[in-house]
Protein backbone atom coordinates (compact mmCIF):
# COMPACT_ATOMS: atom_id res chain seq x y z
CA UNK A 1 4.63 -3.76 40.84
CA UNK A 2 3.19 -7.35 39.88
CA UNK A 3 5.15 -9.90 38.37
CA UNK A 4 4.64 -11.81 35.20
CA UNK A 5 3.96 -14.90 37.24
CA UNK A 6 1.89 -13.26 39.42
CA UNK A 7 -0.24 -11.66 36.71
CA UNK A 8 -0.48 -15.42 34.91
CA UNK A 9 -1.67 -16.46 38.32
CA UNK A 10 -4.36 -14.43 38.52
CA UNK A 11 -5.25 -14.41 34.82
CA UNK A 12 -5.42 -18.27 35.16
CA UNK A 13 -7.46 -18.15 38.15
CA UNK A 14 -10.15 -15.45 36.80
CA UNK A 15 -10.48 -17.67 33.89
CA UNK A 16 -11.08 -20.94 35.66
CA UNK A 17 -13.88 -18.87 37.43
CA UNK A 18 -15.35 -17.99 34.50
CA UNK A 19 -15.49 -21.12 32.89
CA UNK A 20 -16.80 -22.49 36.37
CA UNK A 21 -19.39 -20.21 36.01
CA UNK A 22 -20.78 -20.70 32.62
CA UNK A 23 -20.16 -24.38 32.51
CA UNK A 24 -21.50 -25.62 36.20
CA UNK A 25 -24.32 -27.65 34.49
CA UNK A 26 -22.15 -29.41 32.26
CA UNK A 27 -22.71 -33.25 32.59
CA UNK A 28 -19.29 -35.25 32.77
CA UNK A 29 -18.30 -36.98 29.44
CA UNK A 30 -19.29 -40.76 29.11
CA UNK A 31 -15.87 -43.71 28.83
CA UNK A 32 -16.90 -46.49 26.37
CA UNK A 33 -15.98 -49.99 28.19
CA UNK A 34 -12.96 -51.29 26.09
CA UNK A 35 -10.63 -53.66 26.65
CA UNK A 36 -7.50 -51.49 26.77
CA UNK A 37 -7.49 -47.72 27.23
CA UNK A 38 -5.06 -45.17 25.75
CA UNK A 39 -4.55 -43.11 29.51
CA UNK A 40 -2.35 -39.93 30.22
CA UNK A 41 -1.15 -39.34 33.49
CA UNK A 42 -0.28 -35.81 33.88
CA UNK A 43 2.58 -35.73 36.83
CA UNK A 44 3.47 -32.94 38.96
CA UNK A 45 7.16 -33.67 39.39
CA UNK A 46 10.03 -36.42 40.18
CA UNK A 47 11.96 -35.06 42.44
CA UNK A 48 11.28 -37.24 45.68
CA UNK A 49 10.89 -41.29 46.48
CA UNK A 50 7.22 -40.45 47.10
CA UNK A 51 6.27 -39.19 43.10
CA UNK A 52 8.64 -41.68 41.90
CA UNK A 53 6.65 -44.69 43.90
CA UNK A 54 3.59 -43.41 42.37
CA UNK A 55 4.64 -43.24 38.70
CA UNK A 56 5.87 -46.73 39.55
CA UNK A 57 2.56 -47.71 41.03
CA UNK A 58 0.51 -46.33 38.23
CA UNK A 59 2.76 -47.55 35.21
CA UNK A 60 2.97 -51.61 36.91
CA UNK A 61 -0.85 -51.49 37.23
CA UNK A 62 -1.33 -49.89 34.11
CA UNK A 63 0.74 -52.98 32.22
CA UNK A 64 -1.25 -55.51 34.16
CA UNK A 65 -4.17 -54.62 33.20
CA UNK A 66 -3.39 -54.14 29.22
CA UNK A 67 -3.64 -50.48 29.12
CA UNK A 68 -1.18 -47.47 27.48
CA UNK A 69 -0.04 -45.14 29.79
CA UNK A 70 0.96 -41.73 28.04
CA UNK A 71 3.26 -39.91 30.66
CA UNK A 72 4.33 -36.53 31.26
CA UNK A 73 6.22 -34.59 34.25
CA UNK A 74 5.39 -30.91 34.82
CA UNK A 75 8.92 -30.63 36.49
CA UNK A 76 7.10 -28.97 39.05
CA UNK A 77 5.34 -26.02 37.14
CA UNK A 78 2.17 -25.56 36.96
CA UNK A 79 1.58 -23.74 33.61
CA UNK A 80 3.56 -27.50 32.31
CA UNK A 81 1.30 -29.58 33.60
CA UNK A 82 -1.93 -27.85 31.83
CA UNK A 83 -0.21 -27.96 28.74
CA UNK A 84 1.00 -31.56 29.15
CA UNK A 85 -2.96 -32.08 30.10
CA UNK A 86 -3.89 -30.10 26.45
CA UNK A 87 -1.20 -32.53 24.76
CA UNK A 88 -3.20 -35.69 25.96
CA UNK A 89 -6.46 -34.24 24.74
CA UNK A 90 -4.57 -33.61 21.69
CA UNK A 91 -3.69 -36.89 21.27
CA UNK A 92 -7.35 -38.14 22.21
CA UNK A 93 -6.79 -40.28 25.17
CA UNK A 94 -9.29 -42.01 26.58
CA UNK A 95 -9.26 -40.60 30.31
CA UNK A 96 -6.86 -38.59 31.97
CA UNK A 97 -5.01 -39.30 35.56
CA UNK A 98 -3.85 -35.61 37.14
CA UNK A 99 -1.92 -35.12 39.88
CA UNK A 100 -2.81 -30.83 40.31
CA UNK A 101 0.36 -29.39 41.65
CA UNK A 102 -1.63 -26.69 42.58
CA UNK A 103 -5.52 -26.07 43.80
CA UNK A 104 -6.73 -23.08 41.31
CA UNK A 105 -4.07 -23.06 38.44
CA UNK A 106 -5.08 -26.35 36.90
CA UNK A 107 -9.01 -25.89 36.83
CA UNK A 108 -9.08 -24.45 33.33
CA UNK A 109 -7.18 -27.89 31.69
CA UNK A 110 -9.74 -29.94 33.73
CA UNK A 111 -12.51 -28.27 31.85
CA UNK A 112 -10.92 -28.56 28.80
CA UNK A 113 -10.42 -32.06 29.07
CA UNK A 114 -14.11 -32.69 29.96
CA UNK A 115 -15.24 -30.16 27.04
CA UNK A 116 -13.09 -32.74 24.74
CA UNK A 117 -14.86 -35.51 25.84
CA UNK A 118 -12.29 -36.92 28.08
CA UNK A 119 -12.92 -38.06 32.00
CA UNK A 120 -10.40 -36.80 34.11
CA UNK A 121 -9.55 -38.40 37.59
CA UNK A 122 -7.58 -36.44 40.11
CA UNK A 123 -4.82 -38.06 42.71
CA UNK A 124 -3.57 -37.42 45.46
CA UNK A 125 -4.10 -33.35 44.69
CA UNK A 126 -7.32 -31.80 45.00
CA UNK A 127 -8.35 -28.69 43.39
CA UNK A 128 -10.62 -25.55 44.79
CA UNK A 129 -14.11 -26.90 44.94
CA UNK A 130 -15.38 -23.55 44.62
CA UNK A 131 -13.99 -23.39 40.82
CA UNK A 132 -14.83 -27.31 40.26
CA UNK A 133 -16.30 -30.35 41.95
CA UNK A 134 -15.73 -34.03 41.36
CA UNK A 135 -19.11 -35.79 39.68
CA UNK A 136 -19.46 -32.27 37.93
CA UNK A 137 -16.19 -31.45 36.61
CA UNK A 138 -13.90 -34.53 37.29
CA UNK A 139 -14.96 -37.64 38.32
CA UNK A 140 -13.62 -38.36 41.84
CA UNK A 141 -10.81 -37.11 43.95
CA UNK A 142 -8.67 -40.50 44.67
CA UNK A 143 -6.10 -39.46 48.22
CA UNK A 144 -5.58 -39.46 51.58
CA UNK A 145 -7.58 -37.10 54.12
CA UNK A 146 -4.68 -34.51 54.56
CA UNK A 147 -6.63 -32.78 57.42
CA UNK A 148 -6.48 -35.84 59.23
CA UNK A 149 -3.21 -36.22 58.97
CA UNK A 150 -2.19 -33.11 60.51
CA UNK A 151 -4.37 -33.60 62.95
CA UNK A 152 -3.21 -37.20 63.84
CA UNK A 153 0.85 -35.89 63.72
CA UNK A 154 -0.84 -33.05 65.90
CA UNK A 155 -2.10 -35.19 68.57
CA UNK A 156 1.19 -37.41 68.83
CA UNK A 157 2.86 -34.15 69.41
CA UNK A 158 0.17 -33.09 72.44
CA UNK A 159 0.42 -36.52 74.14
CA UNK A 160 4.20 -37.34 73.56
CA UNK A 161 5.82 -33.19 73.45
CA UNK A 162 7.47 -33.87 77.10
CA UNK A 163 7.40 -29.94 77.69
CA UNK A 164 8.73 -28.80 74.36
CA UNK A 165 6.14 -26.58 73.08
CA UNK A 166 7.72 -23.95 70.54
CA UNK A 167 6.60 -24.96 66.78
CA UNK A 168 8.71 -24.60 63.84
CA UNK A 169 6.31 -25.23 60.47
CA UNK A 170 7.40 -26.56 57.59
CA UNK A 171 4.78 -26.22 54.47
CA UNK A 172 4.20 -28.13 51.50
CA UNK A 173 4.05 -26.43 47.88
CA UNK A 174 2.02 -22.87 48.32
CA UNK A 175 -1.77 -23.12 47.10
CA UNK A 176 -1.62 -26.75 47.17
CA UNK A 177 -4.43 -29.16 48.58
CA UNK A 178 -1.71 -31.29 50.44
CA UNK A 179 0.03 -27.86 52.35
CA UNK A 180 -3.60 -26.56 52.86
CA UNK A 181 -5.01 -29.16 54.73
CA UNK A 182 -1.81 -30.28 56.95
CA UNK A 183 -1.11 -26.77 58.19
CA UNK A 184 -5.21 -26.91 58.93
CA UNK A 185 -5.54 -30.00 60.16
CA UNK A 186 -2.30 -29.62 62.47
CA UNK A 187 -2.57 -26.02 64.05
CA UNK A 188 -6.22 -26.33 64.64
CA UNK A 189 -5.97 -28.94 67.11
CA UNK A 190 -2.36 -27.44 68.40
CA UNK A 191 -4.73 -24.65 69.08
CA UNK A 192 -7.40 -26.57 70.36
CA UNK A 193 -4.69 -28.06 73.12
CA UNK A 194 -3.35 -24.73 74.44
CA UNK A 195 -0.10 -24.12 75.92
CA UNK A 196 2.21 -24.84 72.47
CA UNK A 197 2.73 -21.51 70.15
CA UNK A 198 3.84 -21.98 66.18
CA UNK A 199 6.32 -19.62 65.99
CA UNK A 200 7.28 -20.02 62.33
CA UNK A 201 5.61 -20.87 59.53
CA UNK A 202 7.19 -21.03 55.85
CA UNK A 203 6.97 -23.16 52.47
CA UNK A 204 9.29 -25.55 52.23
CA UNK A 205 7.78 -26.97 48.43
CA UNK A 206 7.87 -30.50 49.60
CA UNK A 207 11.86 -30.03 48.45
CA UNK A 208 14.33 -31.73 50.54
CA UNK A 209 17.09 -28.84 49.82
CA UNK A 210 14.39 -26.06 50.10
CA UNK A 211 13.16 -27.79 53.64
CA UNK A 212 17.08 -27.85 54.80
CA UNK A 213 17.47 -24.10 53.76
CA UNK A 214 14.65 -23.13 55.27
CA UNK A 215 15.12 -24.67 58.66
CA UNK A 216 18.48 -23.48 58.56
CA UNK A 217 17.11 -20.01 58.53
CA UNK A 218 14.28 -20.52 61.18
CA UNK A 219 16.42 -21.88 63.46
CA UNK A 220 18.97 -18.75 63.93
CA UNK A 221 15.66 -16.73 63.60
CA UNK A 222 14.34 -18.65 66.65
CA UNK A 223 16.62 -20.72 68.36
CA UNK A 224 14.59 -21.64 71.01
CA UNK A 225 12.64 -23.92 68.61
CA UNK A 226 12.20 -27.41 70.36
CA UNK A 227 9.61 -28.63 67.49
CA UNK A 228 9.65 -29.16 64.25
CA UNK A 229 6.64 -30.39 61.93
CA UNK A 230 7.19 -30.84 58.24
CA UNK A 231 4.18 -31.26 55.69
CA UNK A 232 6.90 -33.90 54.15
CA UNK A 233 9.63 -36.41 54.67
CA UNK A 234 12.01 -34.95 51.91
CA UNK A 235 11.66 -32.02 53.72
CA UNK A 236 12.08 -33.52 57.13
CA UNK A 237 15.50 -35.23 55.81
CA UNK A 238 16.38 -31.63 54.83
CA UNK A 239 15.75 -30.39 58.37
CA UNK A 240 17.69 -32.80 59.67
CA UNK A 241 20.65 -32.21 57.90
CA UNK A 242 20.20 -28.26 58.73
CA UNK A 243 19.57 -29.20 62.45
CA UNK A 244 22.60 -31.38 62.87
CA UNK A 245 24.78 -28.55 61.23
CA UNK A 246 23.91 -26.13 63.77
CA UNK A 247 24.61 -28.52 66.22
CA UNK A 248 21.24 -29.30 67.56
CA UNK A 249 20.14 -32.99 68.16
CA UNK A 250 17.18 -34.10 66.46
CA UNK A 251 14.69 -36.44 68.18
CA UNK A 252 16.48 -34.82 71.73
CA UNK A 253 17.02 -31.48 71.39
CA UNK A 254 14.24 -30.86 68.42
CA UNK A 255 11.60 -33.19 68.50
CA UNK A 256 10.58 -33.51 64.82
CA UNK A 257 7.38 -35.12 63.37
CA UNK A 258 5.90 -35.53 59.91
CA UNK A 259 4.14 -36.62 57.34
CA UNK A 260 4.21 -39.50 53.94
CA UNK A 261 6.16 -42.40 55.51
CA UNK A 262 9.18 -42.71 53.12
CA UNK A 263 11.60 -45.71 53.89
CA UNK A 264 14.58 -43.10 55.13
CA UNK A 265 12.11 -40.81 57.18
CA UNK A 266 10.84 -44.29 58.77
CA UNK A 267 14.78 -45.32 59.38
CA UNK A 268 14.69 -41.98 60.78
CA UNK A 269 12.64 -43.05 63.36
CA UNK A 270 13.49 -46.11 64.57
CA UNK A 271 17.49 -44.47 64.55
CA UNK A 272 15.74 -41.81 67.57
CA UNK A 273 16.01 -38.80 65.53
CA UNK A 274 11.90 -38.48 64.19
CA UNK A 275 9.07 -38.44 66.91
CA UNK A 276 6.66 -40.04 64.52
CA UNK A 277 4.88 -39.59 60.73
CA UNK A 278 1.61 -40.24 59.55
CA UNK A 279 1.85 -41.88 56.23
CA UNK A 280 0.49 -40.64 52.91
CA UNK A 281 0.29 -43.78 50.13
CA UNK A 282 1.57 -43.08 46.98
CA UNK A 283 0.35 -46.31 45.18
CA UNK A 284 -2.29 -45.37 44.04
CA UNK A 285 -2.62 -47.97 40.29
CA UNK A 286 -5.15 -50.20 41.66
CA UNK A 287 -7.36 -48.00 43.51
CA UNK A 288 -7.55 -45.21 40.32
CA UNK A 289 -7.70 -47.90 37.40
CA UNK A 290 -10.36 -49.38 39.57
CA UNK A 291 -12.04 -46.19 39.36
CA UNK A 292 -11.48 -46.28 35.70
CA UNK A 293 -13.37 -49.21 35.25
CA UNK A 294 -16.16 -48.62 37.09
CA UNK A 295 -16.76 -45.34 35.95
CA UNK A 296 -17.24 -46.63 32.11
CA UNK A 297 -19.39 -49.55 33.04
CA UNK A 298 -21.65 -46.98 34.83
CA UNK A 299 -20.99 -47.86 38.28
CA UNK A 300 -21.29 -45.11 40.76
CA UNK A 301 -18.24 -43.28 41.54
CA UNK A 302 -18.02 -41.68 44.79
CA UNK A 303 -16.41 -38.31 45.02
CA UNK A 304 -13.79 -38.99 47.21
CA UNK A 305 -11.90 -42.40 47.30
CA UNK A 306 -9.89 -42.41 50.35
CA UNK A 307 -6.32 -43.76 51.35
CA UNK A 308 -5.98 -45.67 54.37
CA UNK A 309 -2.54 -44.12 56.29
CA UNK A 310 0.03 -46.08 58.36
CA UNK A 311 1.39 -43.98 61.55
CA UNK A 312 4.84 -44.59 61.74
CA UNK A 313 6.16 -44.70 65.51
CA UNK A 314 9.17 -45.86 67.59
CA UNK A 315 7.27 -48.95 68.49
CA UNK A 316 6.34 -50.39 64.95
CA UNK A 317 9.05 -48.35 62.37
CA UNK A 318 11.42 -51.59 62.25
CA UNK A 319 8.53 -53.66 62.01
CA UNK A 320 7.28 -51.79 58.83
CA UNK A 321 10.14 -50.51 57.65
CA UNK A 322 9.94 -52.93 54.43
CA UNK A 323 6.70 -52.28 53.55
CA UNK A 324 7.46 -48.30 52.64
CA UNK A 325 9.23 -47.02 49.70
């Protein structure tokens, strides 16, 4: 029998497909150019040094530039952050900053922001482009490439694996853009390479204590696991702690790689116990208030603004080490 949630799931995703449907020829609303701007930023969660460095980073440029930042923090549900989103267009905010904590779910509060007149710009979350598209429905997508950072964690692992070459998989938050595109962009070019096998693959929700749990209960499932790639530092440091429990030796007996760059998971590395991690930036204040501005003084906007990464290696994580968070 169906859950509650999983009916709500579905009900929420049928209806963003409608409304993608009947609305795909809906122009995005125009932003007046003002001097300060009333802004929501709709947050997924704070439960990690990576969303906390980006509230920082959006609330410090925010300030400098004169503008009011309304906050909220979904505390990791999904069906909280579209009504925090219908609470900013209740308050008539200018534009609205979302980070969607997942790809489908938060597709109908997008549309109702832009049927309220109100821009919305999406970081470091996508959403399911076949529901809505940024220039159509939201104005740009502001993140890293997250396929390309599986795939760049992926081919550290081929060149540096030293015979290991059975894959424990760590995911991200289910149906989110982030977990998508790492599990893609890493296992297609494990694939591609041959001769390594992932033989366990389970979400983790970017959690440190759900990543330790889990990898506590892959490892006794597979104990001949010699690799371990998380979608996540927190969840790294919780693998870790379940590897070192069950006796096995991280960066020796598990060689463990991942992905955001966080300045423990870095330490991590230089102390021999992480193989490497391709950042993910999570200050993103100047590059989406940047956005902001050009977007109401009619300046193209290009769908997607990218984030440059940092990979994070034996040879340059001391070196570096100050400038993470």
């Amino acid at each position: 029998m169906s859950t509650r949630r999983e009916f709500l799931i579905v009900s929420t995703v049928l209806t963003g497909a409608a409304l993608f449907s009947s609305r795909a020829q809906a122009a995005l609303p125009p932003l007046a150019v003002k001097a300060s701007y009333k802004v929501g930023f709709a947050q997924s969660e704070s439960n990690s040094p990576w969303r906390l460095a980006e509230t920082r980073s959006m609330r410090d440029e925010a300030a400098k530039r004169g503008h009011r930042l309304v906050f909220s923090d979904a505390a990791s549900s999904s069906a909280k952050q579209a009504s925090d989103v219908n609470a900013m267009i209740a308050q008539g905010v200018d534009a609205i900053f979302l980070t969607p904590r997942e790809d489908k779910a938060l597709v109908p509060a997008i549309f109702s922001a832009r049927d309220a007149g109100i821009p919305v710009f999406l970081l470091d979350r996508d959403v399911s482009h076949g529901m809505a598209r940024p220039g159509r429905d939201y104005v740009t997508f502001i993140g890293s490439d997250f396929v390309e950072e599986g795939r760049r964690v992926a081919e550290w692992l081929i060149a540096n694996a030293n015979g290991k070459k059975k894959i424990i998989e760590i995911e991200g938050t289910v149906g989110s853009s982030p977990a998508n595109d790492r599990r893609k962009g890493f296992d297609d070019a494990i694939r591609a390479a041959g001769g390594f096998t992932i033989v366990a693959s389970q979400s983790g929700d970017f959690s440190r204590d759900k990543g330790r749990q889990v990898t506590e209960t892959l490892i006794q499932a597979h104990p001949d696991a010699d690799v371990l790639y998380t979608h996540s530092d927190e969840m790294a440091m919780g693998a870790l702690a379940a590897l070192e429990a069950a006796g096995r030796k991280p960066g020796k007996d598990v060689l463990v790689v991942s992905i955001d760059g966080s300045r423990t998971a870095v330490q991590a590395i230089a102390d021999g116990k992480i193989g490497a991690i391709c950042g993910c930036s999570p200050f993103f204040g100047p590059k989406a208030f940047d956005a902001l501005a050009d977007y109401a003084a009619g300046k193209p906007v290009p769908p997607f603004i990218k984030n440059e990464d940092q990979f994070y290696v034996a040879s340059n994580a001391r070196t570096l080490l100050a400038s993470t968070f």
